[in-house]
C-alpha atoms as a PDB file:
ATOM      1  CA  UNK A   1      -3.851  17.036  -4.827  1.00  0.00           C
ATOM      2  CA  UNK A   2      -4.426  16.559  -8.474  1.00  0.00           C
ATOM      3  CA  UNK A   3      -3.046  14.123 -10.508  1.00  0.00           C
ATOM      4  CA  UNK A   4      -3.101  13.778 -14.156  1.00  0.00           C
ATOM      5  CA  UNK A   5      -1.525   9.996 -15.116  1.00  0.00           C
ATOM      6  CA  UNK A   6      -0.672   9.609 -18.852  1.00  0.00           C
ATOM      7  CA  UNK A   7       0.310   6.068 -20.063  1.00  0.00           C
ATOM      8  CA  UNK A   8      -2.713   3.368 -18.588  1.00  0.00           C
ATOM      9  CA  UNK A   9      -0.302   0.625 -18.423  1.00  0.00           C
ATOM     10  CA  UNK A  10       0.798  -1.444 -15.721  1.00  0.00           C
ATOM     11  CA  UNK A  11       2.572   1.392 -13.678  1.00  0.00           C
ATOM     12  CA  UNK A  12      -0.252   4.004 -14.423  1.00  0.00           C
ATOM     13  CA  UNK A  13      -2.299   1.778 -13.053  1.00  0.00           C
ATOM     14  CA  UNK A  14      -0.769   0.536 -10.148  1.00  0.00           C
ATOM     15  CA  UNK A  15      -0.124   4.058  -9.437  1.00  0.00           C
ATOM     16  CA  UNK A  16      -3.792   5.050  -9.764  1.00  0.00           C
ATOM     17  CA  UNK A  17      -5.048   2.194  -7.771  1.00  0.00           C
ATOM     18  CA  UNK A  18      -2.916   2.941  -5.046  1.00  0.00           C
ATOM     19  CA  UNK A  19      -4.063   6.714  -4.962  1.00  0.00           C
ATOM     20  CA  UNK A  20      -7.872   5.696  -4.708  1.00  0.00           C
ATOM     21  CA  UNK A  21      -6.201   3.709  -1.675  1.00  0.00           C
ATOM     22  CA  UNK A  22      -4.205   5.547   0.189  1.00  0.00           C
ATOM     23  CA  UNK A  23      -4.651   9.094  -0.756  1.00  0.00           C
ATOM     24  CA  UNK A  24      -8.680   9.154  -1.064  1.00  0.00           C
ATOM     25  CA  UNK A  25      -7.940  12.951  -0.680  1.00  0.00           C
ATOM     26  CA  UNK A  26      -6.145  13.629  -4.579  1.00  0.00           C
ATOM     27  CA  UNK A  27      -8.420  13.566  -7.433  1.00  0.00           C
ATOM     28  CA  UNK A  28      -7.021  11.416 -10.169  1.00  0.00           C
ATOM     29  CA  UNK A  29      -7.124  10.980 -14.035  1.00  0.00           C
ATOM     30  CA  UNK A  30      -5.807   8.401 -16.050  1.00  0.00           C
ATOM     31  CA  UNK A  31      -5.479   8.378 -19.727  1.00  0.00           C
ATOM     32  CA  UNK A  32      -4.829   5.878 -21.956  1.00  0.00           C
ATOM     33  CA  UNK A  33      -5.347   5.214 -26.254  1.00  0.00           C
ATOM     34  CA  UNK A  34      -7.929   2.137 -25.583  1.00  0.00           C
ATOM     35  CA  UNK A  35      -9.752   2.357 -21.910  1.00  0.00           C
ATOM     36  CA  UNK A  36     -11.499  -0.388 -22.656  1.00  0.00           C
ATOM     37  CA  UNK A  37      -9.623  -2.391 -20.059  1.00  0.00           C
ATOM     38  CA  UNK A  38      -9.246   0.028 -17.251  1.00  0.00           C
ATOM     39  CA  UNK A  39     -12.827   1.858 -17.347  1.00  0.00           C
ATOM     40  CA  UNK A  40     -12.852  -0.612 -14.015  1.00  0.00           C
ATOM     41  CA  UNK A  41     -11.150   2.372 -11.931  1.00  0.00           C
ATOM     42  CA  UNK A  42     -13.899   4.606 -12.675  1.00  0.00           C
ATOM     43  CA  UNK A  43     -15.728   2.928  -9.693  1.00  0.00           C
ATOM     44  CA  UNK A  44     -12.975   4.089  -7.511  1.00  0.00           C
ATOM     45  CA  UNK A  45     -13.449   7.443  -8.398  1.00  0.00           C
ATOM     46  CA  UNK A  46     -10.618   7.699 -11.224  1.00  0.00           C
ATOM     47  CA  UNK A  47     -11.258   9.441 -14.538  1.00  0.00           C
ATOM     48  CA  UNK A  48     -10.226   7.863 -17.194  1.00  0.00           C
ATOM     49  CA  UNK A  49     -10.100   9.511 -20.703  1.00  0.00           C
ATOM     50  CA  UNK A  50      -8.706   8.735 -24.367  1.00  0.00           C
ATOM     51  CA  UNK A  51      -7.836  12.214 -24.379  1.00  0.00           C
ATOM     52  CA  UNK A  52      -4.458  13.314 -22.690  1.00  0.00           C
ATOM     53  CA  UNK A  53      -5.341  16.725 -22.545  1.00  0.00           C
ATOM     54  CA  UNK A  54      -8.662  16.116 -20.719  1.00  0.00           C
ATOM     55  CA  UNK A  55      -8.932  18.345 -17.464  1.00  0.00           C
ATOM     56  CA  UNK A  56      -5.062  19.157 -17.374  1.00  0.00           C
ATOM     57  CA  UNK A  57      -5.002  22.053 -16.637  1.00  0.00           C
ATOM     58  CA  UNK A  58      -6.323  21.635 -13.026  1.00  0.00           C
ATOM     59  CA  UNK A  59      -3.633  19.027 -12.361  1.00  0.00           C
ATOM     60  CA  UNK A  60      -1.022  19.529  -9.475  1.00  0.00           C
ATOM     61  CA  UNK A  61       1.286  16.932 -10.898  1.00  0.00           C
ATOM     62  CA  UNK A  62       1.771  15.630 -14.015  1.00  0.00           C
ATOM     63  CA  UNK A  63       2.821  11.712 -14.380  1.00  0.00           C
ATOM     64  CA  UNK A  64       4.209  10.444 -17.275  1.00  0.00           C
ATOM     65  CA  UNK A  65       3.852   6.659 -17.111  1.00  0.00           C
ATOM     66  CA  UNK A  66       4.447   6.143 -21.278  1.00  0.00           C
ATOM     67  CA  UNK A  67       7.489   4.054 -23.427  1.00  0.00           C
ATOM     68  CA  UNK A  68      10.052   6.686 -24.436  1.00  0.00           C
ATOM     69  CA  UNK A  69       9.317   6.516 -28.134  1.00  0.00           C
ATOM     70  CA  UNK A  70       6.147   8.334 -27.059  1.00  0.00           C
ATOM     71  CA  UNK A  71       7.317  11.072 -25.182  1.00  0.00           C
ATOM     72  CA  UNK A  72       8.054  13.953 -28.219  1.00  0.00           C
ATOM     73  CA  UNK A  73       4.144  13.026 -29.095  1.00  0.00           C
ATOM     74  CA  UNK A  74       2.591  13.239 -25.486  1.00  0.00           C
ATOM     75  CA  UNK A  75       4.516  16.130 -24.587  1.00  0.00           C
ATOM     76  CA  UNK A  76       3.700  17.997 -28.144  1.00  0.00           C
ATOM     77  CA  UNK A  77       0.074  18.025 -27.304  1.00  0.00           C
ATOM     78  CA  UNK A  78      -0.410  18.493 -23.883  1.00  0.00           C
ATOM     79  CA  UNK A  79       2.426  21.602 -23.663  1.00  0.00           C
ATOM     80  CA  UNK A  80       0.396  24.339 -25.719  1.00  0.00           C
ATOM     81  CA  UNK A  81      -2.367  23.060 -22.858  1.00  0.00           C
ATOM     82  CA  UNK A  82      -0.131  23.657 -19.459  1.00  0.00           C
ATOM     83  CA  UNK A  83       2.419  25.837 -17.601  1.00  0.00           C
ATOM     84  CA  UNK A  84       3.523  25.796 -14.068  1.00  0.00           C
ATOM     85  CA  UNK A  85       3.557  21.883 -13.652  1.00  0.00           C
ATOM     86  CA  UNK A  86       5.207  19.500 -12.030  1.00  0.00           C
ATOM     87  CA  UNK A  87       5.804  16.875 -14.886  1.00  0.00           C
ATOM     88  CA  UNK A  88       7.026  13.579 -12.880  1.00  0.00           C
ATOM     89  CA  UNK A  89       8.474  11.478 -15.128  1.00  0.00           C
ATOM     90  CA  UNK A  90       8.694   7.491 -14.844  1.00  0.00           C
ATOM     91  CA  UNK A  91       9.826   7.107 -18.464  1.00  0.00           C
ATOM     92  CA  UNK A  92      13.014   5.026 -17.952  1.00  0.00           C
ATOM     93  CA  UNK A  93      16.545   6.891 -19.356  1.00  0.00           C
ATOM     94  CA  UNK A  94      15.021  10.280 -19.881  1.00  0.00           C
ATOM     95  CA  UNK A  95      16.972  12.310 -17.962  1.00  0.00           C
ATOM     96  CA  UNK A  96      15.775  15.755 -15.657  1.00  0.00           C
ATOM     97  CA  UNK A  97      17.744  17.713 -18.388  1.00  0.00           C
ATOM     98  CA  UNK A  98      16.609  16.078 -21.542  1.00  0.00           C
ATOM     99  CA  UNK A  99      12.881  16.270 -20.152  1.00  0.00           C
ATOM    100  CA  UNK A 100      13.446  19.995 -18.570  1.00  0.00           C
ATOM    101  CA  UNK A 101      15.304  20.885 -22.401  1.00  0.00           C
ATOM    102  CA  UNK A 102      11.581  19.554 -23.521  1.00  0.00           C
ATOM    103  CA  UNK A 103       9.168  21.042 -21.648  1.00  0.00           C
ATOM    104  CA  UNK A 104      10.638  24.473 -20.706  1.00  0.00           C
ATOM    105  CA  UNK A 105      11.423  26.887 -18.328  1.00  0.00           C
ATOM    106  CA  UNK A 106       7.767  27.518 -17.207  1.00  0.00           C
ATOM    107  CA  UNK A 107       7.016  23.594 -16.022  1.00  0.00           C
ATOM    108  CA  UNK A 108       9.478  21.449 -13.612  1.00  0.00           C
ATOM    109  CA  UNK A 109      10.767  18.312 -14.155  1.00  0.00           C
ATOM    110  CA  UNK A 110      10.982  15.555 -11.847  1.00  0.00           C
ATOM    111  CA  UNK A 111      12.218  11.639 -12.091  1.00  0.00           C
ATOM    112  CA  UNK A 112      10.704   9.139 -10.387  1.00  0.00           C
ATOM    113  CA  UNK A 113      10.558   5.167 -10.882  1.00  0.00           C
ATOM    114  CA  UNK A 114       8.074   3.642  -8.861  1.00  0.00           C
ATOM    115  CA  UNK A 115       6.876  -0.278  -9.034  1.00  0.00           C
ATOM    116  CA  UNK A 116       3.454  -2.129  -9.264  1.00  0.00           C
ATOM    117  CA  UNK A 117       3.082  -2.552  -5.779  1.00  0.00           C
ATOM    118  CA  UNK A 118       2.014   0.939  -5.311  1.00  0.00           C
ATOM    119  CA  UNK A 119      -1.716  -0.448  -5.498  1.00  0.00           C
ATOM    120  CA  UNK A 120      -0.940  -2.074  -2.233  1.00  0.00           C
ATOM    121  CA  UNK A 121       0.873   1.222  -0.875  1.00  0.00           C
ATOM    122  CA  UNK A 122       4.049  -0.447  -1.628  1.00  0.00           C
ATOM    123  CA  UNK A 123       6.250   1.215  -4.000  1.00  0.00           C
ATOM    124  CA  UNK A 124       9.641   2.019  -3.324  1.00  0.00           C
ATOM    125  CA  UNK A 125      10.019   4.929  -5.703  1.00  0.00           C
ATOM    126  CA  UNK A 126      12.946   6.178  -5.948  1.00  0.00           C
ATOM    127  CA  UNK A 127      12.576  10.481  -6.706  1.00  0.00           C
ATOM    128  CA  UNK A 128      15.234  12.937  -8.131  1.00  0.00           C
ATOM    129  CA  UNK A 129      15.284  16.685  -8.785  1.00  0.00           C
ATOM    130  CA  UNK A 130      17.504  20.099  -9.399  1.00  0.00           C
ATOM    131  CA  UNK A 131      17.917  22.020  -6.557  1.00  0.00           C
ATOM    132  CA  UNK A 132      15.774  24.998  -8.082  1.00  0.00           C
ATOM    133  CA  UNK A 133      12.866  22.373  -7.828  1.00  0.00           C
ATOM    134  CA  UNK A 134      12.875  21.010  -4.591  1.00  0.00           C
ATOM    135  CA  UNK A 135      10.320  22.627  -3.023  1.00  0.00           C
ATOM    136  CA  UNK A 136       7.973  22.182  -5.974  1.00  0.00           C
ATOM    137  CA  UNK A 137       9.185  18.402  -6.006  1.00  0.00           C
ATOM    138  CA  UNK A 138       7.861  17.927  -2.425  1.00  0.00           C
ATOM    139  CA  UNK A 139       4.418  17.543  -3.597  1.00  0.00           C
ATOM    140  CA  UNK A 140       5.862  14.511  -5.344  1.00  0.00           C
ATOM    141  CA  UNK A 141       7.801  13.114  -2.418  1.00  0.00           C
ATOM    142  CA  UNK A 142       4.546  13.015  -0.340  1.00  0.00           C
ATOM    143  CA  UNK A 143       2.311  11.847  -3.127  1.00  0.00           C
ATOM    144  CA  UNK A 144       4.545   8.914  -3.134  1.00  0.00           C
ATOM    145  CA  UNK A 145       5.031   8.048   0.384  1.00  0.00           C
ATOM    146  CA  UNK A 146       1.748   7.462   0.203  1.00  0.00           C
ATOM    147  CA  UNK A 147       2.163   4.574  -1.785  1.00  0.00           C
ATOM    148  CA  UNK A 148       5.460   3.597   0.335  1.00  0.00           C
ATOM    149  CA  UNK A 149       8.855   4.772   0.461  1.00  0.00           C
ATOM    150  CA  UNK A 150       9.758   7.686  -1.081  1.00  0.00           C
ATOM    151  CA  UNK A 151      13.661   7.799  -0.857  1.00  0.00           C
ATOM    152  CA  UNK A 152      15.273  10.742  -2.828  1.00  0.00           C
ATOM    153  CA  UNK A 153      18.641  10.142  -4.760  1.00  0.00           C
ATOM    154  CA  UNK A 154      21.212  11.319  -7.065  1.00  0.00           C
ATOM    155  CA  UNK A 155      19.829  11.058 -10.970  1.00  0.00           C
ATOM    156  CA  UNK A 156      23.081   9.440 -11.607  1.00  0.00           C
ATOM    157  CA  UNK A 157      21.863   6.694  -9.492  1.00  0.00           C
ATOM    158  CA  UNK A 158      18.408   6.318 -11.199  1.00  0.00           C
ATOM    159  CA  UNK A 159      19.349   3.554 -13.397  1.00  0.00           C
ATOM    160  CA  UNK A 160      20.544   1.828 -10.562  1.00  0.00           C
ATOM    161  CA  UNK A 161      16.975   2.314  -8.670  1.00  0.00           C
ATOM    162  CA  UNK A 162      15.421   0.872 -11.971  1.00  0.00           C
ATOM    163  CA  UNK A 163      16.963  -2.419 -11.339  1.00  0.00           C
ATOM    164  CA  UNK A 164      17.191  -2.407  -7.893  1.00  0.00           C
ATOM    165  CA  UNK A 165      13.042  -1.122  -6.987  1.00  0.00           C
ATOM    166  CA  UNK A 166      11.419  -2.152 -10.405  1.00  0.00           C
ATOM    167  CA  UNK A 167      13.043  -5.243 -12.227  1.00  0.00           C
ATOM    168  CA  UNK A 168      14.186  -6.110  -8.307  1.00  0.00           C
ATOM    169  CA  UNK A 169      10.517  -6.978  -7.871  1.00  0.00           C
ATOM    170  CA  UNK A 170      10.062  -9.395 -10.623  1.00  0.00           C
ATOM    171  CA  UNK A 171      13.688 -11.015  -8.731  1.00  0.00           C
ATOM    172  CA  UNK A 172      11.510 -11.165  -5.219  1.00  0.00           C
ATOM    173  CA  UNK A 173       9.147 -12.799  -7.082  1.00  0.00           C
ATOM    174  CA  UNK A 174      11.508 -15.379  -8.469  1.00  0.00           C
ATOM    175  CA  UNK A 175      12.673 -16.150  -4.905  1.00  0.00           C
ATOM    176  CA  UNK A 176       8.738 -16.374  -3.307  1.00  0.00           C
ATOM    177  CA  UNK A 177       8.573 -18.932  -6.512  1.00  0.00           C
ATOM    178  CA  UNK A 178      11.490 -21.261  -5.701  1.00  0.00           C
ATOM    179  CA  UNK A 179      10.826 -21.388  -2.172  1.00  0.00           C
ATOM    180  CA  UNK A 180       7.361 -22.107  -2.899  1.00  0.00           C
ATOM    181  CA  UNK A 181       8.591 -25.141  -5.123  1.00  0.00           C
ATOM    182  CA  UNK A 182      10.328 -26.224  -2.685  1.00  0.00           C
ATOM    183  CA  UNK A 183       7.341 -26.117   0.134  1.00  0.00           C
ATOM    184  CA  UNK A 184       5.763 -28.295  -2.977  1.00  0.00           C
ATOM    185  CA  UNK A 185       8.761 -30.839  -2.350  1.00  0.00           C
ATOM    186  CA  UNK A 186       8.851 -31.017   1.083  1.00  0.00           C
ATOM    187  CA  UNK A 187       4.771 -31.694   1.370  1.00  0.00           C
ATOM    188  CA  UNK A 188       2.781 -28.763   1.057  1.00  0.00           C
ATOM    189  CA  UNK A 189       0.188 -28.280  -1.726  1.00  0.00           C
ATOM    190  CA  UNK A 190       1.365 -24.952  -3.516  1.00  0.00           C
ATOM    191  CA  UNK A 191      -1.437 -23.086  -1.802  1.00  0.00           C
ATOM    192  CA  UNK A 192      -0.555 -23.576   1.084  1.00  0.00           C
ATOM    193  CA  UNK A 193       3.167 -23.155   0.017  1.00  0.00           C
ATOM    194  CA  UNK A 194       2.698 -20.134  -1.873  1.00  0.00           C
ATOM    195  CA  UNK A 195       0.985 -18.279   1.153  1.00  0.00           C
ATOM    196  CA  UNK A 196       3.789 -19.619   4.140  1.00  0.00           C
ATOM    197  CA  UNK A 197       6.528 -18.341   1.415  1.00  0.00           C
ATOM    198  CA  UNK A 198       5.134 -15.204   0.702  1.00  0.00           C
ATOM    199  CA  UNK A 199       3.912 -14.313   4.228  1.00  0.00           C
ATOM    200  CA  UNK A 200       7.730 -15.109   5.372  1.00  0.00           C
ATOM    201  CA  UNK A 201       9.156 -12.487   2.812  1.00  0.00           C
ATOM    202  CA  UNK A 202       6.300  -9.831   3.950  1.00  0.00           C
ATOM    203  CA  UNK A 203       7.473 -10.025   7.398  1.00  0.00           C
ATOM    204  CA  UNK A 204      11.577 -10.143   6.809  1.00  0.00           C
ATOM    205  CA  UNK A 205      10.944  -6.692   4.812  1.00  0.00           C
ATOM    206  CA  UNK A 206       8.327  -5.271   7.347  1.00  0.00           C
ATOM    207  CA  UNK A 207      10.651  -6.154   9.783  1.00  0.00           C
ATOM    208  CA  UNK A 208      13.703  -4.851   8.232  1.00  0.00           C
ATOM    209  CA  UNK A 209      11.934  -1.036   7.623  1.00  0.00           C
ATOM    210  CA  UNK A 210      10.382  -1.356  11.218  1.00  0.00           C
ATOM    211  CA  UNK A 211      14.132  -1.749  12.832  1.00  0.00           C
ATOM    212  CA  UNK A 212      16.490   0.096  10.311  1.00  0.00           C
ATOM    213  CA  UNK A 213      19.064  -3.073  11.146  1.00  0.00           C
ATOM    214  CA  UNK A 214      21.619  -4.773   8.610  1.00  0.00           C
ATOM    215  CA  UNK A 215      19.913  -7.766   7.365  1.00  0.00           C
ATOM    216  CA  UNK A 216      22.353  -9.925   8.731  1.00  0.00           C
ATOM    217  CA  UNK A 217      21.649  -8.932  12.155  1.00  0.00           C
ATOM    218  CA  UNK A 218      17.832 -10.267  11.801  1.00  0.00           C
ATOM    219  CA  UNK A 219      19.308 -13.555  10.230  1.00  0.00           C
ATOM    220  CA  UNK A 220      21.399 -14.179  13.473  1.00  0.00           C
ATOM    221  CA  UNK A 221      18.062 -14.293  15.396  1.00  0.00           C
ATOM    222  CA  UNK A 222      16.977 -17.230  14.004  1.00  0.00           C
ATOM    223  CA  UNK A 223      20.272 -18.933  13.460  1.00  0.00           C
ATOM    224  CA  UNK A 224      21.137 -21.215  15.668  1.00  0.00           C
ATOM    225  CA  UNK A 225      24.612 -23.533  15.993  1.00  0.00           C
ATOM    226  CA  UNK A 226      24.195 -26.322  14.350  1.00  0.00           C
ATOM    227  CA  UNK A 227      20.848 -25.766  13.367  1.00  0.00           C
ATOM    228  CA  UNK A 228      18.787 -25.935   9.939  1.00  0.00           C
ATOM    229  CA  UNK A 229      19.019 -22.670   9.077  1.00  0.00           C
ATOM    230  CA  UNK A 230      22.419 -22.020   8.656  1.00  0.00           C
ATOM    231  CA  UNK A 231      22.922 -25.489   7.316  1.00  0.00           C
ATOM    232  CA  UNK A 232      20.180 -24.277   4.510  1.00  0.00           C
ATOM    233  CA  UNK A 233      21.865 -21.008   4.268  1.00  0.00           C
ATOM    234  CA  UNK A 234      25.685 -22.586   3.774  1.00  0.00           C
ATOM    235  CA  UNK A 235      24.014 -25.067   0.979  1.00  0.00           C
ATOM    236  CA  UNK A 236      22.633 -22.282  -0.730  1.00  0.00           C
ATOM    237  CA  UNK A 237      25.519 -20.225  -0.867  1.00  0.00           C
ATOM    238  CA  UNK A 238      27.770 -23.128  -1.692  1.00  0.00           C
ATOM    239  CA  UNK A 239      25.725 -22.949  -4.891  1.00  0.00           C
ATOM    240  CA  UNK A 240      25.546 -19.449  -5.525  1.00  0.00           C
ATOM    241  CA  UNK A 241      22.636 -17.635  -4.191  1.00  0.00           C
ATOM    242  CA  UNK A 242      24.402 -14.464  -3.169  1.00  0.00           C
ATOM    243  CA  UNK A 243      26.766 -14.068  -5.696  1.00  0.00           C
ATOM    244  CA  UNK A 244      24.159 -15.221  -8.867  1.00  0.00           C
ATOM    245  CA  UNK A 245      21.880 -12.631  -7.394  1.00  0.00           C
ATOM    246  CA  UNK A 246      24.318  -9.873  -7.063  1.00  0.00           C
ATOM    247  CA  UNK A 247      25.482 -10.681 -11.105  1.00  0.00           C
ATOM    248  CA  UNK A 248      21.890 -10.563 -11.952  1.00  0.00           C
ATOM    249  CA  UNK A 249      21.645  -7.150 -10.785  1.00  0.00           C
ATOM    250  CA  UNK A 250      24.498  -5.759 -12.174  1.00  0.00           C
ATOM    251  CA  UNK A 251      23.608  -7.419 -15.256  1.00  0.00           C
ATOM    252  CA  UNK A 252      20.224  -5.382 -15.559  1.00  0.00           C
ATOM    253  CA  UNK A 253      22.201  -2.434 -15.288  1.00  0.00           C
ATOM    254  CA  UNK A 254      24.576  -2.735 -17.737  1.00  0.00           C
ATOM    255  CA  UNK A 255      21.393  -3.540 -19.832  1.00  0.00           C
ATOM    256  CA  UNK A 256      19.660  -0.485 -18.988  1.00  0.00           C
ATOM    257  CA  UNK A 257      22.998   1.096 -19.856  1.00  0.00           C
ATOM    258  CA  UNK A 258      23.805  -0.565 -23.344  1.00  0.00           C
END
């Protein structure tokens, strides 16, 4: 597999790194306006180029990883230079019509919004297509389970999967933070803290895709009557943990919406 990344930012990146990784097999190019800071992946066995255009034509797939003010100029210079490609867009509210109006009949659009841990083969990206593509977009689908999940949805729902796979990381995050703060309180130094918290949120998730369970089913394990875990769990819901999570979300969206 061939991939041609365009847009060197964080995602492109993360994206790239987690090819090298876990797909060793796909050759991989990433451009970007100033490489100056990612010439580092050419010891992984990435090209990187200032050109967009550079070796394009022998790309499989096509990922756009770019702001969507860019996306008339990318696409204006590297169409006259393709047909027959899968573009996979990551460029958040361009939708498979708007992108397929843009790049014509003779290339296929896809939408995908993965997150920065696909260096560690971690993503969640969420992928949607037409039905005339779906064959085409399976190429994408397994690119991307290399790099985790690779769960396929309605586009109506893509918004949704923006807040809920991407900004959703930066609210793990949040969480590994304050529990880490609180190891701080309680007597750890926020080393040691930082690793117990972050560990403990590896192995609820691993555990969680390993069994396919509702969450609440794992949480019964290791509550106990009259124990400190559901006396945690009742303070922290007394002050709002579900619900201000659950607003937070829904908040994003109606962001992402206007």
């Amino acid at each position: 597999m061939k991939v041609h990344i365009i847009g060197g930012g964080n995602l492109g990146v993360s994206i790239a790194l987690g090819l090298s990784k876990f797909s060793p097999d796909s050759k991989v190019t990433i451009t970007r306006r100033n490489t100056a800071s990612i010439l580092y992946l050419e010891k992984l066995g990435v090209t990187v180029s200032t050109i967009n255009i550079h070796q394009i034509q022998e790309a499989d797939i096509i990922v756009l990883t770019i702001k969507p003010y860019q996306v008339d100029t990318v696409l204006a210079e590297i169409l006259p230079a393709i047909t027959n490609k899968i573009i996979a867009s990551a460029v958040s509210g361009l939708s498979i019509e708007n992108l397929q109006n843009k790049i014509g009949t003779s290339n296929s659009a896809v939408r995908i919004m993965p997150n920065i841990a696909a260096q560690f083969g971690a993503s969640a990206t969420c992928i949607a297509f037409n039905e005339k593509d779906k064959e085409k977009a399976q190429d994408v689908v397994a690119l991307f389970q290399s790099l985790g999940t690779a769960p396929i949805i309605d586009e109506k729902l893509m918004d949704a999967a923006t807040v809920l796979a991407a900004s959703g990381t930066a609210f793990a995050l949040r969480y590994i933070r304050a529990s880490m703060q609180a190891g701080i309180e309680i007597g750890f130094d926020w080393q040691t803290a930082l690793a117990i918290s972050a560990q403990t949120v590896k192995g609820a998730a691993e555990m969680l895709l390993e069994e396919k369970v509702h969450p609440e089913q794992l949480i019964d394990r290791v509550t106990t009557p009259q124990g400190c875990t559901i006396a945690g769990l009742n303070e922290m819901e007394m002050h709002g943990f579900s619900s201000s999570l659950i607003r937070g979300i829904k908040t994003s969206l109606k962001q992402i919406k206007g």
